[in-house]
Protein backbone atom coordinates (compact mmCIF):
# COMPACT_ATOMS: atom_id res chain seq x y z
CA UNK A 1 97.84 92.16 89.56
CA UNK A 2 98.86 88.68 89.22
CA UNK A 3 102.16 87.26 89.55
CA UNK A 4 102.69 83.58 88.03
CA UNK A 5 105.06 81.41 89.53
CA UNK A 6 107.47 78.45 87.74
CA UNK A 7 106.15 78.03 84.40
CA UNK A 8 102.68 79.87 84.57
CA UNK A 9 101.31 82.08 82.32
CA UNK A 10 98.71 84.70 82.86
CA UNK A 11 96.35 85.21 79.98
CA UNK A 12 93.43 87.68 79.25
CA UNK A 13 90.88 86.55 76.77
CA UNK A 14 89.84 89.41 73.93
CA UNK A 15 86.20 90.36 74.16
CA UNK A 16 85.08 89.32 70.85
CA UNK A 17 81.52 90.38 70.57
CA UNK A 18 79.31 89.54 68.12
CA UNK A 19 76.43 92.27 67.38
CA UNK A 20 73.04 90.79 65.51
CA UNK A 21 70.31 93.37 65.13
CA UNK A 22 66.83 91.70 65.09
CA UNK A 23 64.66 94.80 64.22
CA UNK A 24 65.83 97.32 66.41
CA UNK A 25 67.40 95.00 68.99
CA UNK A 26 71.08 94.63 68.55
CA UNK A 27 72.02 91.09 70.27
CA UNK A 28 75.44 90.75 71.45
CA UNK A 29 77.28 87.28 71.46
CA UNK A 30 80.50 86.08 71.85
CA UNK A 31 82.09 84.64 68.73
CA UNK A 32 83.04 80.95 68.78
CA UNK A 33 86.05 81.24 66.44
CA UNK A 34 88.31 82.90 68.67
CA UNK A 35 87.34 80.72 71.65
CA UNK A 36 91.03 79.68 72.96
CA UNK A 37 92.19 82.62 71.86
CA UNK A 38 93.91 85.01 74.51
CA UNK A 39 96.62 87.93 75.36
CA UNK A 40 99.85 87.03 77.59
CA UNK A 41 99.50 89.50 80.57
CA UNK A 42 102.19 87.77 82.51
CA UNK A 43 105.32 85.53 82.49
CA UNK A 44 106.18 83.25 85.66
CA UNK A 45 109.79 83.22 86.14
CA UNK A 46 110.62 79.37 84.66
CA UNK A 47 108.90 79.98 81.49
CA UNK A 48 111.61 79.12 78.48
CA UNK A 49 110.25 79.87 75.85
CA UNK A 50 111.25 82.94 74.32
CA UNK A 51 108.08 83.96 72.10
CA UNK A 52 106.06 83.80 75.54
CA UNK A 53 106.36 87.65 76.23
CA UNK A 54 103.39 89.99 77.48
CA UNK A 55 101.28 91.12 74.70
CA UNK A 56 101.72 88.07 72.42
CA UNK A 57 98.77 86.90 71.20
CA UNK A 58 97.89 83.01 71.33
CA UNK A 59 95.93 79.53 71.21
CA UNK A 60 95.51 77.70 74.12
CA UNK A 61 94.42 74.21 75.02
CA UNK A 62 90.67 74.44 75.79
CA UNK A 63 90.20 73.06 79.44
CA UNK A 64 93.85 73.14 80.34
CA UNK A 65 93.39 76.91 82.09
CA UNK A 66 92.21 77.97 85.87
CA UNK A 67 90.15 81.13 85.73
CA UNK A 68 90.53 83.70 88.65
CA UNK A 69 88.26 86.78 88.10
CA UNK A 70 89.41 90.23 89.73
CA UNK A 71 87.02 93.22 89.91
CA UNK A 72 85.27 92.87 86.13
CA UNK A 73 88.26 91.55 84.79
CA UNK A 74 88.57 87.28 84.54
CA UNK A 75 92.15 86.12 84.03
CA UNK A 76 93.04 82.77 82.53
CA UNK A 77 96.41 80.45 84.41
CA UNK A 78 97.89 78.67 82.16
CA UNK A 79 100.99 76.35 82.18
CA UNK A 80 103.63 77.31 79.23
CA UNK A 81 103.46 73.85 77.94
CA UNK A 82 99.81 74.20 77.32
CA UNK A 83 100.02 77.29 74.79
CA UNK A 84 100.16 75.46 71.72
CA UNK A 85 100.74 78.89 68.94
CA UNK A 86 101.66 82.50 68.98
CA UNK A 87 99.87 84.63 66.59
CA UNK A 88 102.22 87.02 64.60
C-alpha cells in the first residue's frame, strides 16, 4: 500500500461503467460525468483539513494528479490543496 507524505493524498477512482447493448453486444464505457471523481484511500501526515479522511468521496482538479498503478489497481497522488469538494 501507499503511504503519502506532507500534504498528499492517495485517491482511487470508482469504476463507473457504462453498459450499451447493440443487439446482443453489451459495450462497456466509462462515464464522463464522474471523471474527477475519486475515493480518499490515504492521508499524508501534513494534510489539515479535517473532511480529508479515508473513504470520503471527492472532486479533484483534472490534470493536477500523478497516477502510480499497482497490480490491477491504478492509484491517483494528489496534493490536499488540489481537492476542490467532498461529496456528502
Amino acid at each position: 500500500m501507499i503511504k503519502p507524505l506532507k500534504n498528499y493524498v492517495v485517491l482511487k477512482k470508482e469504476k463507473n461503467l457504462e453498459e450499451k447493448k447493440v443487439g446482443s453486444i453489451i459495450l462497456a464505457t466509462s462515464k464522463k460525468d464522474d471523471a474527477n471523481v475519486a475515493n480518499i484511500i490515504e492521508v499524508g501526515e501534513e494534510v489539515k483539513n479535517s473532511e480529508l479522511v479515508k473513504g470520503a468521496k471527492v472532486i479533484y482538479k483534472e490534470y493536477s494528479t500523478t497516477s502510480y498503478k499497482e497490480n490491477d489497481d491504478e492509484y491517483l497522488l494528489i496534493k490536499d490543496e488540489d481537492i476542490l469538494a467532498v461529496i456528502k
